[in-house]
N, C-alpha and C. Protein backbone atom coordinates (compact mmCIF):
# COMPACT_ATOMS: atom_id res chain seq x y z
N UNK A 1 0.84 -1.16 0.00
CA UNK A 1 0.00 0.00 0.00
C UNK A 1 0.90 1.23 0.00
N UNK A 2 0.84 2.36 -1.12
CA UNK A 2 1.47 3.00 -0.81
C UNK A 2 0.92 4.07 -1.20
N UNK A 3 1.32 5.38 -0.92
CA UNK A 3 0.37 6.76 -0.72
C UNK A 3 0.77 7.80 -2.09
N UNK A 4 0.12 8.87 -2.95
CA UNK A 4 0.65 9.43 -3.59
C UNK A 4 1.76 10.06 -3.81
N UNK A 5 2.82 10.29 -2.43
CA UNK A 5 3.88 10.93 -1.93
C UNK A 5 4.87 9.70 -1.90
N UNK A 6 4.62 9.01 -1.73
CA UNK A 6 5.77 7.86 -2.02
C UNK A 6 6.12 7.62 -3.02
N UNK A 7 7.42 7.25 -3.61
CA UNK A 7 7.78 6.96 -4.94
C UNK A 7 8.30 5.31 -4.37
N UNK A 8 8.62 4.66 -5.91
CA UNK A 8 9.65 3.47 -5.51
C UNK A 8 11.27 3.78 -6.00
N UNK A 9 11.88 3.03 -5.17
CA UNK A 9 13.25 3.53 -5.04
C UNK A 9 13.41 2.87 -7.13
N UNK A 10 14.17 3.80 -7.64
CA UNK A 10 14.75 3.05 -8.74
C UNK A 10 16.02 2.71 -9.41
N UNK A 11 17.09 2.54 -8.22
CA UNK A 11 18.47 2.38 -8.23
C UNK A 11 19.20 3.02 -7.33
N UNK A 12 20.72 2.04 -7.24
CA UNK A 12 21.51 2.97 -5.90
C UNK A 12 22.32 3.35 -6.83
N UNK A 13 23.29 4.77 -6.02
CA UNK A 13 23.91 5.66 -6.72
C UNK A 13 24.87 6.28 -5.70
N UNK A 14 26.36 6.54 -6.13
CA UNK A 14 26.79 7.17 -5.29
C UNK A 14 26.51 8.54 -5.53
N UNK A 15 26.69 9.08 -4.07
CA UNK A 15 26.22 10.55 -4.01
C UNK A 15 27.69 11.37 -3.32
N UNK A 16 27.87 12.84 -4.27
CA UNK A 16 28.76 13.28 -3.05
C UNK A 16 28.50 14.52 -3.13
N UNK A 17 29.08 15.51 -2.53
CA UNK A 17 29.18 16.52 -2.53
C UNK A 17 30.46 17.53 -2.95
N UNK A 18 30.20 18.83 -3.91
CA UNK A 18 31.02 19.52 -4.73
C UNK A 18 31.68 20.28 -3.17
N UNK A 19 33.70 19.98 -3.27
CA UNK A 19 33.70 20.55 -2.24
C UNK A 19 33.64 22.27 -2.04
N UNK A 20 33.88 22.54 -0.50
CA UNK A 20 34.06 23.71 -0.86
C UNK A 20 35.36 24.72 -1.35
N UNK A 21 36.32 24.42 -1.24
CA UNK A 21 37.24 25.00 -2.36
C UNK A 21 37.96 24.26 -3.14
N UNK A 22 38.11 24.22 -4.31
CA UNK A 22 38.91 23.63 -5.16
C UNK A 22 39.73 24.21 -5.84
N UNK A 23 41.21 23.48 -5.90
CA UNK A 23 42.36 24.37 -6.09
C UNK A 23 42.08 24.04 -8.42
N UNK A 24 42.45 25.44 -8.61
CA UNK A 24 42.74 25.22 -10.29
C UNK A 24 43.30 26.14 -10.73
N UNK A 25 43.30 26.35 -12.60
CA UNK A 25 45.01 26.85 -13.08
C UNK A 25 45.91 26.55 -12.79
N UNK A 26 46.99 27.30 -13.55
CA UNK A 26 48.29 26.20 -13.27
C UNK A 26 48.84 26.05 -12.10
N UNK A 27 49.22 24.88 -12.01
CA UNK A 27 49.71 24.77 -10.64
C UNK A 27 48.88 24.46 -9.60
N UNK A 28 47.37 24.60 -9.55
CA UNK A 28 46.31 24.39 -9.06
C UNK A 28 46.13 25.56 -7.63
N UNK A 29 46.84 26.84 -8.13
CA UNK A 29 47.11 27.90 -7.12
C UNK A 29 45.77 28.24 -6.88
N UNK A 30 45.07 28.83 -8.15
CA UNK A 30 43.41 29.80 -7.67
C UNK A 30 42.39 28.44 -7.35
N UNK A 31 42.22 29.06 -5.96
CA UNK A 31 40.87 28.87 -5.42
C UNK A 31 39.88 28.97 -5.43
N UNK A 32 39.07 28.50 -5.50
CA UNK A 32 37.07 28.66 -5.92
C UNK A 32 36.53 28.22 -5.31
N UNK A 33 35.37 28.63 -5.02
CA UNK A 33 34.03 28.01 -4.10
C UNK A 33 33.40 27.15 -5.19
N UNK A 34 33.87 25.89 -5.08
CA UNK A 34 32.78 25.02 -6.08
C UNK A 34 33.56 24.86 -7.36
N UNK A 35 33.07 24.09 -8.39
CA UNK A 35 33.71 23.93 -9.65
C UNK A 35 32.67 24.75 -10.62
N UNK A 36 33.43 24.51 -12.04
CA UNK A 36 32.66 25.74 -13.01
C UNK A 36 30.94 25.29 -12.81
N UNK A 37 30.40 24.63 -12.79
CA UNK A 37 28.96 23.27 -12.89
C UNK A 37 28.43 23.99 -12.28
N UNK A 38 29.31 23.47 -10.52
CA UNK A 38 28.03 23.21 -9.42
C UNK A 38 28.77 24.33 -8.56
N UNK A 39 28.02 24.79 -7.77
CA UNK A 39 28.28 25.70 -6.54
C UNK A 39 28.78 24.73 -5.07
N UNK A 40 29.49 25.53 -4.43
CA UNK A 40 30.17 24.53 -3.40
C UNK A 40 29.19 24.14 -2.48
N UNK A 41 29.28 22.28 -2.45
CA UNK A 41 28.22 21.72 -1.36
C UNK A 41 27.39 21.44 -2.02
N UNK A 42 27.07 21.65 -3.64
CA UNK A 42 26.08 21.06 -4.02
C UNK A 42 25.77 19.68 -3.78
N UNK A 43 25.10 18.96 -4.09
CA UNK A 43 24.88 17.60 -4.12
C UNK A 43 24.81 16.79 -5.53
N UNK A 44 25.63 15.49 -5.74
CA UNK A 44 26.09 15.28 -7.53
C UNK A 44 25.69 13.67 -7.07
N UNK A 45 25.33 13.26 -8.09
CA UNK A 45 24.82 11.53 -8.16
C UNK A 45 26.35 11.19 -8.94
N UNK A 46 27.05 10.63 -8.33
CA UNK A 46 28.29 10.14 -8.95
C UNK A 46 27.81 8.49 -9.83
N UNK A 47 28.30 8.78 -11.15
CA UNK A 47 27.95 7.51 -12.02
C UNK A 47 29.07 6.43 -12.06
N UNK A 48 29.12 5.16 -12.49
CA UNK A 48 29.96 4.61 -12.80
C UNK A 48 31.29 4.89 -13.33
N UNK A 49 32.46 4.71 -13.17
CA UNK A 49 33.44 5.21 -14.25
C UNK A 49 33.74 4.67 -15.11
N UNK A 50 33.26 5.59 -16.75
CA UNK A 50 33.46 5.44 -17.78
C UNK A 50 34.28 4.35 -18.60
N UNK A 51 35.63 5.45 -18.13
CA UNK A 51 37.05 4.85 -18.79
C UNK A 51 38.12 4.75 -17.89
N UNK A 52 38.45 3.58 -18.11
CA UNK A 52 39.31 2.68 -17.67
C UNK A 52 40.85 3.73 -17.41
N UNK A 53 41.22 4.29 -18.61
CA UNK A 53 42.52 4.91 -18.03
C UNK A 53 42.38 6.37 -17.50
N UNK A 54 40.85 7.18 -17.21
CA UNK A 54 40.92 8.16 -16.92
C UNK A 54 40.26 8.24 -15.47
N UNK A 55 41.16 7.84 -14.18
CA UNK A 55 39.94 7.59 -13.27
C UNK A 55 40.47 8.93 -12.47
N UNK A 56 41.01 10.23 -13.10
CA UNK A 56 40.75 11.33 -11.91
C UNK A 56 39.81 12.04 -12.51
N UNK A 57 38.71 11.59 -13.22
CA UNK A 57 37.59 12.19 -13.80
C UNK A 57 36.17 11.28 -13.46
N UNK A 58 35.13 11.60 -12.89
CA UNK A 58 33.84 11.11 -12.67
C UNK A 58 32.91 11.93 -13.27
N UNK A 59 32.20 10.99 -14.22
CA UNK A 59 31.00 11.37 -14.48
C UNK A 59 29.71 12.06 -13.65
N UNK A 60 29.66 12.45 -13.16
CA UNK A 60 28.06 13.23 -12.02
C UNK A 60 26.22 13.79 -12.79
N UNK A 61 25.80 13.99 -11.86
CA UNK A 61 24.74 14.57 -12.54
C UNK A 61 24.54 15.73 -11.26
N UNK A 62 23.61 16.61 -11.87
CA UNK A 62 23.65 17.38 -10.39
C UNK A 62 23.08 18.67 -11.18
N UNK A 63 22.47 19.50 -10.28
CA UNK A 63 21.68 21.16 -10.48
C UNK A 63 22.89 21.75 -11.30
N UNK A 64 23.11 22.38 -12.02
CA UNK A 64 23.58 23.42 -12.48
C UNK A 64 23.48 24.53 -11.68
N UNK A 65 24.84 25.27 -11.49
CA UNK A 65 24.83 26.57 -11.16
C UNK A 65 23.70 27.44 -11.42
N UNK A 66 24.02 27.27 -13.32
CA UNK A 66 23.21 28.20 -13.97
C UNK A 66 21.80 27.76 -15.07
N UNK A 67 21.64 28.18 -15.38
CA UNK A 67 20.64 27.82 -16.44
C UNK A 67 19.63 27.22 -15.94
N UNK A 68 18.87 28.01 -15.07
CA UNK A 68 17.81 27.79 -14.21
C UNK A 68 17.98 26.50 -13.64
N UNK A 69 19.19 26.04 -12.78
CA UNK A 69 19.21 24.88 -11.88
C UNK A 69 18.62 23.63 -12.78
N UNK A 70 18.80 23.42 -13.92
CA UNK A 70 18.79 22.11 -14.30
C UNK A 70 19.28 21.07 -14.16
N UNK A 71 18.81 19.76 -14.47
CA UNK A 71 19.95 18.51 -13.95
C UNK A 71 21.01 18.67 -15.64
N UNK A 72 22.23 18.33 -15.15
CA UNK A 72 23.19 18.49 -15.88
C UNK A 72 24.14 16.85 -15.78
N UNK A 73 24.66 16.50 -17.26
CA UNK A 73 25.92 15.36 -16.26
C UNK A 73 26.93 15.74 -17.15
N UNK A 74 27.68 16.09 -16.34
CA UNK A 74 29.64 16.68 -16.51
C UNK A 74 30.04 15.79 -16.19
N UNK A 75 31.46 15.78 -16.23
CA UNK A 75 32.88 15.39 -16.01
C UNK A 75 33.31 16.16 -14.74
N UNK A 76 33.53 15.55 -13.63
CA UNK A 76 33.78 16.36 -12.76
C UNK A 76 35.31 15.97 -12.44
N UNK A 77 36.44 16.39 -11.60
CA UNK A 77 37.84 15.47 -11.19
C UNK A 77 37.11 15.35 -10.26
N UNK A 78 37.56 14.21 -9.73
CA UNK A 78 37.23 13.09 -8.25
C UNK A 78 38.26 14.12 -6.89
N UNK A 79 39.03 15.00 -7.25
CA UNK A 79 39.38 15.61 -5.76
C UNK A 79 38.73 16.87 -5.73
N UNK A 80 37.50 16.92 -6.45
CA UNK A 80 36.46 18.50 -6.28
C UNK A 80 35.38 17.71 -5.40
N UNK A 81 35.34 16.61 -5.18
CA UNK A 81 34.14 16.07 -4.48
C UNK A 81 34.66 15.63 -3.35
N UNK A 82 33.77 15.42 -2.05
CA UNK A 82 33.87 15.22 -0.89
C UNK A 82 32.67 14.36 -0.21
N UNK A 83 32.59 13.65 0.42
CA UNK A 83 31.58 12.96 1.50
C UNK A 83 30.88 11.70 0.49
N UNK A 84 31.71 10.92 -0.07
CA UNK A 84 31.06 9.97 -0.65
C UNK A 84 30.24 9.09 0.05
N UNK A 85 29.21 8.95 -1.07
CA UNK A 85 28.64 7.77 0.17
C UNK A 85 27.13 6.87 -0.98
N UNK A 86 26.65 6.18 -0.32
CA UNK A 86 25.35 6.01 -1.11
C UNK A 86 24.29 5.56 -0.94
N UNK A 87 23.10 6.00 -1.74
CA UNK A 87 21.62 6.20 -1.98
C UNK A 87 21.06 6.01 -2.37
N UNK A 88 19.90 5.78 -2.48
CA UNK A 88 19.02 5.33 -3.46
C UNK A 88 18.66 6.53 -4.60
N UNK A 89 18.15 6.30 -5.35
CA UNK A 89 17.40 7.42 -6.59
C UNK A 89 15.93 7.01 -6.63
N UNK A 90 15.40 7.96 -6.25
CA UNK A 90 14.03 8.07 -5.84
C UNK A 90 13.33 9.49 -6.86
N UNK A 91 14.26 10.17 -7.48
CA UNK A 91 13.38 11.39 -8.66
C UNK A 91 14.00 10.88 -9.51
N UNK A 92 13.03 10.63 -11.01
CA UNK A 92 12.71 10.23 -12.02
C UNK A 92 13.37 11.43 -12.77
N UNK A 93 13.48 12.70 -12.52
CA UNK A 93 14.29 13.48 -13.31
C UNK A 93 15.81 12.99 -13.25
N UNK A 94 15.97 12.57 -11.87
CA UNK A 94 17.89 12.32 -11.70
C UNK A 94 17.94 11.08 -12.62
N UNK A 95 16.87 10.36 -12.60
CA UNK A 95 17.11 8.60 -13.61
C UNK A 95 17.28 9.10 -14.59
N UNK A 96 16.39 10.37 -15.42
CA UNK A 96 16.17 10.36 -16.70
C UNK A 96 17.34 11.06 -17.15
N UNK A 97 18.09 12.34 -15.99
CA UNK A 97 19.80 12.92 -16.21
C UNK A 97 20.57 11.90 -16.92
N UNK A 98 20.57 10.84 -15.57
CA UNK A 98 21.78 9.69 -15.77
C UNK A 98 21.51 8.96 -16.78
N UNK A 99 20.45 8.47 -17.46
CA UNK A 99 20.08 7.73 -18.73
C UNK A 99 20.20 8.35 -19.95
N UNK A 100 20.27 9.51 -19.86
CA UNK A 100 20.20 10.47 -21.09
C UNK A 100 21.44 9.99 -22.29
N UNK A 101 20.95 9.95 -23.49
CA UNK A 101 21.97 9.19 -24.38
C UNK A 101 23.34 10.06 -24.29
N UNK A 102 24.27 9.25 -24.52
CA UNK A 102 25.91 10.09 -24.59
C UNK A 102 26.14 10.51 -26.07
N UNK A 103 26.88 11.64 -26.26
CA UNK A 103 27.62 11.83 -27.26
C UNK A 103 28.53 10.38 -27.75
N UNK A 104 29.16 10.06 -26.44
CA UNK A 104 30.07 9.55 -27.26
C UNK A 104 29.36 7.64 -27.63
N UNK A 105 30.89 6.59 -27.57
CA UNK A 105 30.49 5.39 -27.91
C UNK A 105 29.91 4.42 -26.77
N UNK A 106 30.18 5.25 -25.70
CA UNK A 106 29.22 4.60 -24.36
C UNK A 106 28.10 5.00 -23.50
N UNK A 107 27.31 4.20 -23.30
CA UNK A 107 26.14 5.27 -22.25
C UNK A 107 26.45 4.94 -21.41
N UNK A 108 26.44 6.18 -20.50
CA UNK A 108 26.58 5.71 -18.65
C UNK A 108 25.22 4.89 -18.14
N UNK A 109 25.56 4.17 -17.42
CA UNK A 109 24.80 2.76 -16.85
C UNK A 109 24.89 3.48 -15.40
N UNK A 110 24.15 2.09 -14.62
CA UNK A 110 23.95 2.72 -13.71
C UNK A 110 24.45 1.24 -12.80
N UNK A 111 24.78 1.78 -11.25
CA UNK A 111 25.30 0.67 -10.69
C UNK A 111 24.65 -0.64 -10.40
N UNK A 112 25.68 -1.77 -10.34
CA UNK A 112 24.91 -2.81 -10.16
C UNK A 112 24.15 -3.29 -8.84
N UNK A 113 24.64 -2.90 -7.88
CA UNK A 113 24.36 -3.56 -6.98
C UNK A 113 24.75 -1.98 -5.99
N UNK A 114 24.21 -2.17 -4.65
CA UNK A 114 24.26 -0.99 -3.49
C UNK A 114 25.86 -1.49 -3.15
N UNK A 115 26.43 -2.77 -3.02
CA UNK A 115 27.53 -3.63 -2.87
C UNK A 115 28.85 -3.03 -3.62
N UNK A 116 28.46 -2.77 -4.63
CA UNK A 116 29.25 -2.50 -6.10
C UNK A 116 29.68 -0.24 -5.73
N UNK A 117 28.30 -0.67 -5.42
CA UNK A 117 28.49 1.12 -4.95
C UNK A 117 28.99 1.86 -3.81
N UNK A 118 28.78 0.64 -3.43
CA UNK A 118 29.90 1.13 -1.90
C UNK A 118 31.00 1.10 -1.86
N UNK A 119 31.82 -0.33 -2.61
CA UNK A 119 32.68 -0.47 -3.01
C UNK A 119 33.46 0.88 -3.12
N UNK A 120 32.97 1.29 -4.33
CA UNK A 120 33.73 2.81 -5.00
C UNK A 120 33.76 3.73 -3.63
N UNK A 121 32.32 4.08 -3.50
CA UNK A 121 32.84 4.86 -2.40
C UNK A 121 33.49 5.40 -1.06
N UNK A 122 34.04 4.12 -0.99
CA UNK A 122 34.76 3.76 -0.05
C UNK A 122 36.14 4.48 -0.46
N UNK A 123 36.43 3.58 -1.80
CA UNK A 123 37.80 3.75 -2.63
C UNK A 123 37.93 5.20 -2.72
N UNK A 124 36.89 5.73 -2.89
CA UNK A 124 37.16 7.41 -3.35
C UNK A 124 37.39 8.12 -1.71
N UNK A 125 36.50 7.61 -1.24
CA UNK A 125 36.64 8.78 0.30
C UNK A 125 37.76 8.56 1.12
N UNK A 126 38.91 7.68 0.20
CA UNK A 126 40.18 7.54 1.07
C UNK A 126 41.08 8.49 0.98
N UNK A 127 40.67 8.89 -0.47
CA UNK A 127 41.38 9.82 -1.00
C UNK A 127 42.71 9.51 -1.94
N UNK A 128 43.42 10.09 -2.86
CA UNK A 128 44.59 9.70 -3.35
C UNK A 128 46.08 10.79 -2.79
N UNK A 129 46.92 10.04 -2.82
CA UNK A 129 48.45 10.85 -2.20
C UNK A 129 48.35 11.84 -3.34
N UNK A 130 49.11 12.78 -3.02
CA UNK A 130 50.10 13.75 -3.59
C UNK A 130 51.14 13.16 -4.09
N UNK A 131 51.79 13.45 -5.35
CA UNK A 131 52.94 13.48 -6.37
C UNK A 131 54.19 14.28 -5.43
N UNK A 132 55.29 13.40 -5.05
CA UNK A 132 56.26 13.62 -4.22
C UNK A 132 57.41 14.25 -5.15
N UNK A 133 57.75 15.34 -5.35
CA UNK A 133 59.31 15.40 -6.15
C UNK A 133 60.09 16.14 -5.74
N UNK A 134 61.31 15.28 -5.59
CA UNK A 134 62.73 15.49 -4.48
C UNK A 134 63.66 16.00 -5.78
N UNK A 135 64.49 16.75 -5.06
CA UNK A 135 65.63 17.76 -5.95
C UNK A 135 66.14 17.02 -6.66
N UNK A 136 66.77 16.18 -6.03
CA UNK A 136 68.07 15.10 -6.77
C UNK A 136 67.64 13.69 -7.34
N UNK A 137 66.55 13.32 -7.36
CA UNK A 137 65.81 12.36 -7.29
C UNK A 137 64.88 12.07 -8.90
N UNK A 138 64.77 11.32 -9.75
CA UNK A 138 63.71 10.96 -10.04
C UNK A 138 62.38 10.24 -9.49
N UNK A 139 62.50 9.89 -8.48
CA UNK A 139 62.09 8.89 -7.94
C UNK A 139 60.50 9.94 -7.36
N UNK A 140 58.99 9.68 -7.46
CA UNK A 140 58.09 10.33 -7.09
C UNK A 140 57.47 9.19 -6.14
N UNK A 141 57.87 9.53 -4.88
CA UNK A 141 57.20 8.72 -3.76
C UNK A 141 55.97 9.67 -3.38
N UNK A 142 54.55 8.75 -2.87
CA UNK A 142 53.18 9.26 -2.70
C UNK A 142 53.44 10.07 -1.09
N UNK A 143 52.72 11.00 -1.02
CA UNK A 143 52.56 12.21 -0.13
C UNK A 143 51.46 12.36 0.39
N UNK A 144 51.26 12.15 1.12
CA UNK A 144 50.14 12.19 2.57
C UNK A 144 49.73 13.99 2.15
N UNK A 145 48.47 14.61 2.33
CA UNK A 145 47.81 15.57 2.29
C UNK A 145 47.13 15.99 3.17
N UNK A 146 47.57 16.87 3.93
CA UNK A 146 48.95 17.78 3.90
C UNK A 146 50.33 17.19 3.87
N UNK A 147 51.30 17.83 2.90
CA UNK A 147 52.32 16.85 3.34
C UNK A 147 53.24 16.99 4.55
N UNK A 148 54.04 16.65 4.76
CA UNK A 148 54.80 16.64 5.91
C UNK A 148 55.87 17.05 5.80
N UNK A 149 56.05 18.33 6.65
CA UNK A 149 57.48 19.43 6.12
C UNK A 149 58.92 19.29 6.37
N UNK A 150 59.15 17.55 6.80
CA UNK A 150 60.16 16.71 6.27
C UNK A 150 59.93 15.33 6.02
N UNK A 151 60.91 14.66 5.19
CA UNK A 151 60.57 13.61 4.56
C UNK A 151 62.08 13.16 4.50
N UNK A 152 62.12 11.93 5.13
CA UNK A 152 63.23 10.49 4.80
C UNK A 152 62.99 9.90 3.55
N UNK A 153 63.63 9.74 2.62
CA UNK A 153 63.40 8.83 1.62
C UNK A 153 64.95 7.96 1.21
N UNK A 154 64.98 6.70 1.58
CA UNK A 154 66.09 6.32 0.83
C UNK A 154 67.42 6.93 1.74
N UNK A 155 67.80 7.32 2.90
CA UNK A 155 68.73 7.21 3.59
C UNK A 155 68.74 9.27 3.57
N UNK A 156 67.93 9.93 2.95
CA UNK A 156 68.08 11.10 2.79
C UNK A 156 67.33 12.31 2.94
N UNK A 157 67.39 13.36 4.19
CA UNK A 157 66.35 14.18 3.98
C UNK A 157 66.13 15.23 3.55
N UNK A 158 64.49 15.80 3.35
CA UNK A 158 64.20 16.23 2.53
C UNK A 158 63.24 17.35 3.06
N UNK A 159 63.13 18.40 2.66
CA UNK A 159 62.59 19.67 3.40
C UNK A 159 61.66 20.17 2.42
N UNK A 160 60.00 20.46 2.99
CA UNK A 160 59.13 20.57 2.09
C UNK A 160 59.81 22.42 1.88
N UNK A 161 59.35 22.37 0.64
CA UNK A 161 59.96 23.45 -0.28
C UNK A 161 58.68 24.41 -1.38
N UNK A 162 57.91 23.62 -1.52
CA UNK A 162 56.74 24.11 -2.40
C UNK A 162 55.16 22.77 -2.09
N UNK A 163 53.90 23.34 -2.18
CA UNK A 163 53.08 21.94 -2.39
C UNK A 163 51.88 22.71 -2.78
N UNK A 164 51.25 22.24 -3.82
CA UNK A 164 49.95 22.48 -4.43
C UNK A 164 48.68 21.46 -3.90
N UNK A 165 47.91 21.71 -4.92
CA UNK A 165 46.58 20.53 -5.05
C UNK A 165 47.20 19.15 -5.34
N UNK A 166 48.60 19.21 -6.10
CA UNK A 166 48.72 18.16 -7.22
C UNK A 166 50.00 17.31 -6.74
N UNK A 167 51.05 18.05 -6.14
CA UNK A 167 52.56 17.28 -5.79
C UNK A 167 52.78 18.21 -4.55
N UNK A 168 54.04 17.55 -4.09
CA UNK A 168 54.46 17.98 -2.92
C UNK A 168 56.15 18.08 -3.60
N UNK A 169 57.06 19.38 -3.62
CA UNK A 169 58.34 19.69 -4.07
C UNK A 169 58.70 19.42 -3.05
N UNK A 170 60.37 18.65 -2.51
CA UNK A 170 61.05 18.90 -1.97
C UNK A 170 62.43 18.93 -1.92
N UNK A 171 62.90 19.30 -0.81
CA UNK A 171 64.58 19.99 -1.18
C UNK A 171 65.53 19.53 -0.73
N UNK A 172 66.83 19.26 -0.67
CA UNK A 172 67.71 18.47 0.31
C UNK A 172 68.16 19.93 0.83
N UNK A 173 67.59 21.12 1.12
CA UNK A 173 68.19 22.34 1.61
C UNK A 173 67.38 22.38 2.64
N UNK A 174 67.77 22.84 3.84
CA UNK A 174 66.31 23.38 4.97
C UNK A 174 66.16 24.71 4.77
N UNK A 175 64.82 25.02 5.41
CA UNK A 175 64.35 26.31 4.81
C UNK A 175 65.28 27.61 5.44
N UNK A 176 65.20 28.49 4.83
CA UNK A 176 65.47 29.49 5.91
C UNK A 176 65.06 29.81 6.44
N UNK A 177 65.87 30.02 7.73
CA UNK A 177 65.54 30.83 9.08
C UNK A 177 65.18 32.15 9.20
N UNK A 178 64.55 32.74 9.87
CA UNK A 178 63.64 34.45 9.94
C UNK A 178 64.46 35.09 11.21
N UNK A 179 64.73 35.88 10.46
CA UNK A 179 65.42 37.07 11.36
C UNK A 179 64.52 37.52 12.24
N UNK A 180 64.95 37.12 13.59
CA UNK A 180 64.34 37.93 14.86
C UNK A 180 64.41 39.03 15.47
């Protein structure tokens, strides 16, 4: 028995939220409330991922900033989002977003299982390291975020020197000291 206000659930979906600042341009220096799409904190139905070799990119659906708050599905990067987790889809507009035919040679599907969807979101809300690069070094060891403003690697240390959205620079010099 169910009442006019009830819907039936019609798939699980991860859900996250657009964070609130995201580093971009080069170097990933300027800061923004939100990405170009969505305004910060929006709420995005995260879809399956596409392609195989591009996984710092997720498909989403979600309000538009602009254009009278429509459902939209972008390309979002996976470190503009925050609080993964997942839900059911219960509005028939968000099914009909995520079903909407693709340009390209694949349509986004939708997850298999709540199992399958947790999965991911688990994987995503761990987060990924920072790109480590030492002066003398080829060698790019992963970086904890924030990184840590020294670093042992390999018998040798290393003094954080520069760090963005994207890598963590470091130096076999220590920083300088401030005149008191």
């Amino acid at each position: 028995m169910s009442t006019e206000t009830e819907t039936e659930p019609l798939g699980w979906c991860v859900v996250a939220n657009v964070a609130t600042e995201t580093a971009n341009g080069p170097g990933g220096l300027e800061i923004r409330a939100g990405v170009r799409h969505f305004p910060a904190g929006a709420k995005v139905w995260v879809l399956p991922p596409m392609w195989a070799n591009d996984s710092d990119r997720l498909m989403v659906v979600g309000h538009h900033r602009g254009r009278g708050h429509r459902l939209v599905r972008v390309p979002v990067l996976w470190r503009h989002l925050t609080g993964f987790r997942v839900r059911m889809i219960y509005s028939p507009a968000v099914m009909r977003a995520i079903q909407r035919p693709a340009r390209g040679p694949r349509q986004p599907w939708l997850w298999n299982s709540r199992a399958q969807a947790q999965e991911y979101a688990d994987l995503w809300s761990q987060g990924r390291p920072l790109e480590g690069r030492l002066d003398d070094s080829t060698d790019r060891p992963p970086i904890s975020d924030p990184p840590p403003p020294v670093l042992d690697h390999k018998g040798q240390t290393y003094h954080l020197a520069h760090f963005n959205a994207y890598r963590a620079r470091y130096s076999v010099l220590p920083p300088p000291s401030e005149a008191i």
